[in-house]
Protein backbone atom coordinates (compact mmCIF):
# COMPACT_ATOMS: atom_id res chain seq x y z
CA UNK A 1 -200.81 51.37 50.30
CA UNK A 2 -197.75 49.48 49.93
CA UNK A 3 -195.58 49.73 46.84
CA UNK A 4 -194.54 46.72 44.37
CA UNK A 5 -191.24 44.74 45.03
CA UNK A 6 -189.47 42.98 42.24
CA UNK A 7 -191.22 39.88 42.89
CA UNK A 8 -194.84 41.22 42.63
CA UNK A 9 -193.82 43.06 39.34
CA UNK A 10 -192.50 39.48 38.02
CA UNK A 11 -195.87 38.12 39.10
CA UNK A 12 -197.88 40.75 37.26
CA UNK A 13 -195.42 40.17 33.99
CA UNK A 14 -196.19 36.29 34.08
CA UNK A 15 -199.83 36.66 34.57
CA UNK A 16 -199.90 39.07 31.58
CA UNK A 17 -198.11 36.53 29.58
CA UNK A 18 -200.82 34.16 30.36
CA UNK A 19 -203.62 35.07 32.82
CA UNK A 20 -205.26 31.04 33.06
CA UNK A 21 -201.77 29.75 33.81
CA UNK A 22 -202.62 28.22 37.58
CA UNK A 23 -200.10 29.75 40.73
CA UNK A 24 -198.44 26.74 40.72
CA UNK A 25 -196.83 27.04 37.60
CA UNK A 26 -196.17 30.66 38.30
CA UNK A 27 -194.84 30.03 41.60
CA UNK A 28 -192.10 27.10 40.06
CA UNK A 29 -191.30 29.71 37.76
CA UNK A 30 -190.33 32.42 40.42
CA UNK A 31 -188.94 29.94 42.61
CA UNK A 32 -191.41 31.02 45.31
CA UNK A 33 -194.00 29.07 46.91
CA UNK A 34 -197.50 28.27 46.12
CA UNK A 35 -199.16 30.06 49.31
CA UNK A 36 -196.71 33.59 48.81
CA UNK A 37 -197.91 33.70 45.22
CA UNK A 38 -201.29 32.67 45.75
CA UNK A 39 -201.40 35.65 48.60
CA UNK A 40 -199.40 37.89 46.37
CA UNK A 41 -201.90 37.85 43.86
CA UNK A 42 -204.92 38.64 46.14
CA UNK A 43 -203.31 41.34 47.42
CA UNK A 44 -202.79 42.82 44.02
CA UNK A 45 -205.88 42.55 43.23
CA UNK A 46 -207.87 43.64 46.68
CA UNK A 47 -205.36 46.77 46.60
CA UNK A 48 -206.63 47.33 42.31
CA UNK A 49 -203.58 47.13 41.10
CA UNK A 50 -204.60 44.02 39.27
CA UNK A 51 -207.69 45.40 37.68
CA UNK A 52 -208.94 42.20 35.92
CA UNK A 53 -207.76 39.55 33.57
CA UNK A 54 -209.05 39.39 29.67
CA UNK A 55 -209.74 37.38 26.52
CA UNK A 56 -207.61 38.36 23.67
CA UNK A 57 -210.10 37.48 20.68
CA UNK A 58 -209.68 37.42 16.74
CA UNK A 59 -212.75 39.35 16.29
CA UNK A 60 -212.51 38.77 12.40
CA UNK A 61 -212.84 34.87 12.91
CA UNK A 62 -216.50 35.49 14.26
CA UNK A 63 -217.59 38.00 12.13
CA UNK A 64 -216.57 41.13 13.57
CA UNK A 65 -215.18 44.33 12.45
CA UNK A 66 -213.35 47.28 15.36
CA UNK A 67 -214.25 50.45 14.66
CA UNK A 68 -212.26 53.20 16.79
CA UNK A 69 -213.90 56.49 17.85
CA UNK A 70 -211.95 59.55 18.70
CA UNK A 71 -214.19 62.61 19.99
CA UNK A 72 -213.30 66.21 20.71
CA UNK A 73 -216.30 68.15 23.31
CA UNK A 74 -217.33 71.65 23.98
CA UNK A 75 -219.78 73.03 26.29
CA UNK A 76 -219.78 69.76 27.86
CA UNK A 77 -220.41 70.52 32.15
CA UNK A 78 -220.27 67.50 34.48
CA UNK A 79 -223.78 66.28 34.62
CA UNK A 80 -223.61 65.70 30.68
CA UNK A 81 -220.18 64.31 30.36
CA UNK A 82 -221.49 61.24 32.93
CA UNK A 83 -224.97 60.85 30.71
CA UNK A 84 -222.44 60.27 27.85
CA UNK A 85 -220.04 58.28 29.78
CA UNK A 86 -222.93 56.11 31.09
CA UNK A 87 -224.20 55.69 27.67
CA UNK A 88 -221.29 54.27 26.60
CA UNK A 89 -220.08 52.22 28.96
CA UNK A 90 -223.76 50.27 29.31
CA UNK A 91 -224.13 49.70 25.51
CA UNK A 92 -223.26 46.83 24.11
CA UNK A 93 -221.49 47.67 20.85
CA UNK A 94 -219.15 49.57 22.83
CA UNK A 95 -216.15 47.07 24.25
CA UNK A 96 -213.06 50.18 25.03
CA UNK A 97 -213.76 53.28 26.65
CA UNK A 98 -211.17 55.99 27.82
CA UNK A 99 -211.20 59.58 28.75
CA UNK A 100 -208.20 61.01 27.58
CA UNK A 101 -205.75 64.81 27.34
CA UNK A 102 -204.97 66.13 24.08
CA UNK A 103 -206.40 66.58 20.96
CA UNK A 104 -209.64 64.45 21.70
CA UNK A 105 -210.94 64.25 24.66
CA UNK A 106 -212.69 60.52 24.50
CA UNK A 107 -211.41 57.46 22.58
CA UNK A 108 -213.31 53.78 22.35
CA UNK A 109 -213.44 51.06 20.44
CA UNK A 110 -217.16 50.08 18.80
CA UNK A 111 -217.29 46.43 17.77
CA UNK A 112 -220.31 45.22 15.22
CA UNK A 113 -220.83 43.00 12.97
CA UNK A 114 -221.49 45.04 9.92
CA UNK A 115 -221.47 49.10 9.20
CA UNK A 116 -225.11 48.99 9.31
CA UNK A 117 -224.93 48.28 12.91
CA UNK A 118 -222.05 51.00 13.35
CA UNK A 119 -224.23 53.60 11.79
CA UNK A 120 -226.90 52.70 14.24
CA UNK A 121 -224.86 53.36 17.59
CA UNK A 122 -223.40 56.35 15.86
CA UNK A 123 -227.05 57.35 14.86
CA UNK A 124 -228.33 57.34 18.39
CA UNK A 125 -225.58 58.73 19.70
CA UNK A 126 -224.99 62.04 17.60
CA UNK A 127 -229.02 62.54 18.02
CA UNK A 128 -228.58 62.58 21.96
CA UNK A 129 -224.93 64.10 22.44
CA UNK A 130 -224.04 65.20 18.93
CA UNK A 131 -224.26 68.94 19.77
CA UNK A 132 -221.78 68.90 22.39
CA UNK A 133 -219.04 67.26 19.74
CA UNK A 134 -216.44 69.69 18.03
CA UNK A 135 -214.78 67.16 16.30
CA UNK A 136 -214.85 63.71 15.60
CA UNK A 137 -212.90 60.70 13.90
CA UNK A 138 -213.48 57.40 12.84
CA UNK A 139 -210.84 54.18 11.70
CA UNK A 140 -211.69 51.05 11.15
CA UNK A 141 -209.16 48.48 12.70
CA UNK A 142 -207.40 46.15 10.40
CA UNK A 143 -204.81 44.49 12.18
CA UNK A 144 -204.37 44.15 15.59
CA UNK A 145 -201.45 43.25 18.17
CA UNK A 146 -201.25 43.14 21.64
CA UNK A 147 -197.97 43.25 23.02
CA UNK A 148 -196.98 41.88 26.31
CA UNK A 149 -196.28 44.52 29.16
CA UNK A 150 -192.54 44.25 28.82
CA UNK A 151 -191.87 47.24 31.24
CA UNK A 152 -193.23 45.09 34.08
CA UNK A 153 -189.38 43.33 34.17
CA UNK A 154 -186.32 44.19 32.93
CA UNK A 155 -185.27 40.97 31.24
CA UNK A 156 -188.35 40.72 29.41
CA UNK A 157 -188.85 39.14 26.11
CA UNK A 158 -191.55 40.23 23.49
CA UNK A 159 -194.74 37.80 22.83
CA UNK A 160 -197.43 39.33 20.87
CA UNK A 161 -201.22 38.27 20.24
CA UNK A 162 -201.83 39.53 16.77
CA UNK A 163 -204.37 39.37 14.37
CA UNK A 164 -204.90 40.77 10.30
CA UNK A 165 -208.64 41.13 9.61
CA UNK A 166 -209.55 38.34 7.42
CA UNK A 167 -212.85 37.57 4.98
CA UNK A 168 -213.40 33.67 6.52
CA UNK A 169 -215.17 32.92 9.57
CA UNK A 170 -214.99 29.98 11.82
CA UNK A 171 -218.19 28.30 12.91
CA UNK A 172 -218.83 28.47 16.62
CA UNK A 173 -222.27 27.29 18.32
CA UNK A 174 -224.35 29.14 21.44
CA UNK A 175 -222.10 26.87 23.77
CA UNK A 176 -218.72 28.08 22.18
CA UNK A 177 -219.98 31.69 22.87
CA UNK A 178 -220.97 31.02 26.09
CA UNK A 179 -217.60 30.58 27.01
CA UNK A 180 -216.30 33.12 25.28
CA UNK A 181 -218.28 35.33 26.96
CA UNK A 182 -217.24 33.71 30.31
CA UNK A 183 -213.57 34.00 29.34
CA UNK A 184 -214.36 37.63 28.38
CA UNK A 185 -215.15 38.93 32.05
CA UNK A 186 -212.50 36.71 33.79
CA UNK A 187 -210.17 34.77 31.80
CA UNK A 188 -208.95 33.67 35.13
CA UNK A 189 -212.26 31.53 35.66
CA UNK A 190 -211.78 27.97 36.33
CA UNK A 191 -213.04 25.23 34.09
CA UNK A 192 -215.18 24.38 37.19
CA UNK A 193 -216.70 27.71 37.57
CA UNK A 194 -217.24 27.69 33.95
CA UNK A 195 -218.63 24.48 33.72
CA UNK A 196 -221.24 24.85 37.00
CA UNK A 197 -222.12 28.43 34.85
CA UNK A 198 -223.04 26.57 31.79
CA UNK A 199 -223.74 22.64 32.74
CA UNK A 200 -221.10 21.36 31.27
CA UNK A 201 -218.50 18.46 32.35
CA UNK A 202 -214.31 20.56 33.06
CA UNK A 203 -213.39 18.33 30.93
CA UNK A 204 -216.22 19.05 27.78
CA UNK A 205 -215.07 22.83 28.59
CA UNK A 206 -211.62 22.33 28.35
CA UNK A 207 -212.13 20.69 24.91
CA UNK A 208 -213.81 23.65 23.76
CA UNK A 209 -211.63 26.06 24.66
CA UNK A 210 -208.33 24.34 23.62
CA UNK A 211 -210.42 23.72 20.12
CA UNK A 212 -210.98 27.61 19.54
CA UNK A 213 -207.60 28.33 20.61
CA UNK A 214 -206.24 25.97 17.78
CA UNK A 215 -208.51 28.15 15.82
CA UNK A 216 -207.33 31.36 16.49
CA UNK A 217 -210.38 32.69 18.09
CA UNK A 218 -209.21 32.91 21.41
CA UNK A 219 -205.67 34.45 21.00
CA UNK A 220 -204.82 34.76 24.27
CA UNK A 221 -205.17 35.61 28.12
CA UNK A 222 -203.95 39.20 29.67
CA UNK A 223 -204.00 40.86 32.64
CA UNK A 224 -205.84 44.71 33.24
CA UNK A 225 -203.33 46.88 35.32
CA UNK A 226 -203.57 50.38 36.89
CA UNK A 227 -200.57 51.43 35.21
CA UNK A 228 -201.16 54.71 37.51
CA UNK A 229 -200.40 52.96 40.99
CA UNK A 230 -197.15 51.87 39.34
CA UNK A 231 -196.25 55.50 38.30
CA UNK A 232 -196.94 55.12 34.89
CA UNK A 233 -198.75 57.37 32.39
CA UNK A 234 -200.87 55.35 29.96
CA UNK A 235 -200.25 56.70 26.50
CA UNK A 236 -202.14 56.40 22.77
CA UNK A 237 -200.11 57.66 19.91
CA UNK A 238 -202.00 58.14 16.55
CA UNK A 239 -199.66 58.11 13.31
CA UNK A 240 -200.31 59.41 9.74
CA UNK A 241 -198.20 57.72 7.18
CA UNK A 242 -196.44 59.43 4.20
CA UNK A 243 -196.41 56.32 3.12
CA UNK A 244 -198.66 53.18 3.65
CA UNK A 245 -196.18 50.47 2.61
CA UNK A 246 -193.83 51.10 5.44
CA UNK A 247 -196.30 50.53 8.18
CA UNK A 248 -195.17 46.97 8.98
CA UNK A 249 -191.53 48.69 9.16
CA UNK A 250 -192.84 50.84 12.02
CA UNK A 251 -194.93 48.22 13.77
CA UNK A 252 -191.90 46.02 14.02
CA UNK A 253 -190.12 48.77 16.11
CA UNK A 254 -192.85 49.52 18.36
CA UNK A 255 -193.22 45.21 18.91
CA UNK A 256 -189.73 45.35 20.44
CA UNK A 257 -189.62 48.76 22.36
CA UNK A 258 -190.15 48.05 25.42
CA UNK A 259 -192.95 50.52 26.57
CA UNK A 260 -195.64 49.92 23.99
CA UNK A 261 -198.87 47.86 25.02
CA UNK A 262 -200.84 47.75 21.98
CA UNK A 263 -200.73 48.66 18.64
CA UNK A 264 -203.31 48.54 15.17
CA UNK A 265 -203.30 49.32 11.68
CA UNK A 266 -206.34 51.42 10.99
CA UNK A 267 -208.57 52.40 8.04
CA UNK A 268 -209.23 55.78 7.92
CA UNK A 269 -207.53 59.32 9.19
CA UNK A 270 -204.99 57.67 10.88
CA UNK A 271 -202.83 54.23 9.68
CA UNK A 272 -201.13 53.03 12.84
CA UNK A 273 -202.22 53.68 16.13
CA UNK A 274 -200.31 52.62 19.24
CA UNK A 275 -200.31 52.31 23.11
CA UNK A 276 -197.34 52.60 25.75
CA UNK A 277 -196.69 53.56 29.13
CA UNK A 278 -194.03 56.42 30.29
CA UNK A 279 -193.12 57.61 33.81
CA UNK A 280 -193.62 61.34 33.12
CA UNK A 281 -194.11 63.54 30.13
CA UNK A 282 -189.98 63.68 29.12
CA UNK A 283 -190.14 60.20 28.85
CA UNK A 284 -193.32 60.43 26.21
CA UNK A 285 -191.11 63.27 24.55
CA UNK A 286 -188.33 60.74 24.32
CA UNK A 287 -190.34 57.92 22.88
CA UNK A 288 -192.10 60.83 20.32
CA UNK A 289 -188.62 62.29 19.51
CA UNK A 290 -187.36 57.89 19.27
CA UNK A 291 -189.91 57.69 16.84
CA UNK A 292 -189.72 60.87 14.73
CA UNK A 293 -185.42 60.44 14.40
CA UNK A 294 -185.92 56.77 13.17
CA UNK A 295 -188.44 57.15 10.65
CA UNK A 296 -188.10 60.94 9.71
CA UNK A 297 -189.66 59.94 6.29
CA UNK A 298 -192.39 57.96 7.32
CA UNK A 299 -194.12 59.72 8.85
CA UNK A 300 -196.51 62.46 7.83
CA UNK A 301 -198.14 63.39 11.14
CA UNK A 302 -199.24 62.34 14.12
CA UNK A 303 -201.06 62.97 17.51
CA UNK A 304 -200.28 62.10 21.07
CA UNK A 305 -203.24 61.55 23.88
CA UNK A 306 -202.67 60.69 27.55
CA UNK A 307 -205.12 58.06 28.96
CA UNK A 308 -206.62 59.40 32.33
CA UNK A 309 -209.37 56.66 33.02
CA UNK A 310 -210.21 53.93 31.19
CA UNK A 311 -214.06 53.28 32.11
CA UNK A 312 -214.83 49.33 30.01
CA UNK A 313 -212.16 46.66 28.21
CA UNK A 314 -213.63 43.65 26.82
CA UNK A 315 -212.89 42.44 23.39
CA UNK A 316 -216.67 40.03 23.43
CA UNK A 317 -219.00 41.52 21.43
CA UNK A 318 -222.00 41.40 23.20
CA UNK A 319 -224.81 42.99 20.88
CA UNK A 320 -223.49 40.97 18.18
CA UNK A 321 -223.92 37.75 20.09
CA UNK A 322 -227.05 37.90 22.27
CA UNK A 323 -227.60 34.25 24.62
């Protein structure tokens, strides 16, 4: 397998930025035809580098909380740990899933409507695989923001889909979920495909989806890479505050540094949670020991877990919204 030049790395960083813009407009961009993009991309993706493209939601707009699970096994052999990997990545509260080194050994994200329906998934699952679990940790998310994959360029600016968990709700109909839903799997989708999917004119579809943009509810479009094939390790940092009120201090240095994916301030055992990439474990030393130095008095503890397979990433709730 062939490695990535400069060019396919600027291709990945634009389609991250926005995964519905068409080729053309990233081709203009890179000064690079239509057809070498258009090929460049395929290629990416036939060779999984390019994993998938999804819908960044506002989850709190329709209704729904994130609740993230960290889980710690023992006694777990091979046959189990794919029951409970199955289990997960088939049901439909579950939209994150990732094995992972380090103090936990599985991390997801659980996305309901209400607690009740949290307690249920937890329910089932501690009665089938609750005697393998040492440990176990639950935060509820209430902020999000995804950060653009700035490593993919080196003059990269930051652009960040964020979100703060808020009490209203905006009214959407089976149609406007429809789309979401199509949006969810492959925000690449045309408005044809969509619209041949749900019998619908491009041009009613389009009016839908720029309408729960303007909302909020669709945030924005990003792309699913094997950060692996670059030669990346994928990272998930989980911080304990000293104290609460500077979390928006911290989160403001982690929006601009230029390895961080993701980031979330949780409700729970741990306030701020975030994702990066590093090339090897120094470099994940040197963004701990970054951190640490800079806000010494901030922060009261924290954990570090290396991602080695992410198994499901969708941010549509499915159970919540059943068509």
């Amino acid at each position: 397998m062939e490695s990535l030049d400069n060019v396919d790395m600027k291709i990945l960083a634009e389609l991250d930025l926005d995964a519905r813009q068409p080729i053309t407009k990233i081709a203009k961009k890179l000064r690079i035809s239509k057809e070498v993009a258009g090929y460049r991309i395929r290629k990416m993706e036939r060779e999984a580098y390019i994993k998938g493209y999804y819908t960044v939601l506002n989850p709190s707009l329709l209704g729904i909380t994130y609740y993230r699970i960290l889980l710690k096994f023992y006694s777990l052999d091979i046959k189990t740990e794919k029951e409970i990997l199955t289990f997960l990545i088939d049901h439909r509260y579950v939209g994150w899933i990732a094995s992972c080194f380090g103090k936990y050994d599985l991390i997801g994200v659980i996305e309901v409507e209400n607690a009740y329906q949290f307690d249920q998934f937890l329910y089932e699952f501690l009665i089938k695989y609750g005697k393998y679990i040492v440990e176990k940790e639950i935060t509820i998310f209430s902020a999000s923001f995804a950060f653009n994959k700035k490593f993919l360029t080196d003059n990269y600016k930051t652009e960040v889909l964020e979100y703060i968990h808020q009490p209203k709700k905006i009214k959407v109909d089976k149609m406007d979920l429809k789309i979401i839903k199509n949006l969810s799997t492959n925000a690449r989708k045309t408005l044809v495909e969509i619209a041949k999917d749900l019998s619908l004119t491009p041009k009613a579809i389009s009016d839908r989806i720029k309408k729960l943009e303007n909302s909020g509810v669709l945030q924005g479009y990003r792309t699913s890479i094997d950060f692996s094939k670059l030669g990346y390790l994928h990272t998930h940092t989980l911080i304990k505050l000293e104290n609460i009120e500077t979390r928006k201090k911290l989160m403001n240095f982690f929006r601009e540094h230029k390895s961080t994916l993701y980031g979330a301030f949780q409700i729970g055992a741990y306030d701020i949670s975030i994702e990066s990439v590093v090339r090897n474990l120094d470099e994940l030393n040197s963004f701990i020991h970054e951190m640490r130095n800079l806000f010494i008095k901030d922060i009261k503890n924290y954990d570090a877990l290396i991602l080695t397979k992410e198994y499901k990433l969708t941010y549509y709730p499915f159970q919540a919204f059943q068509l």
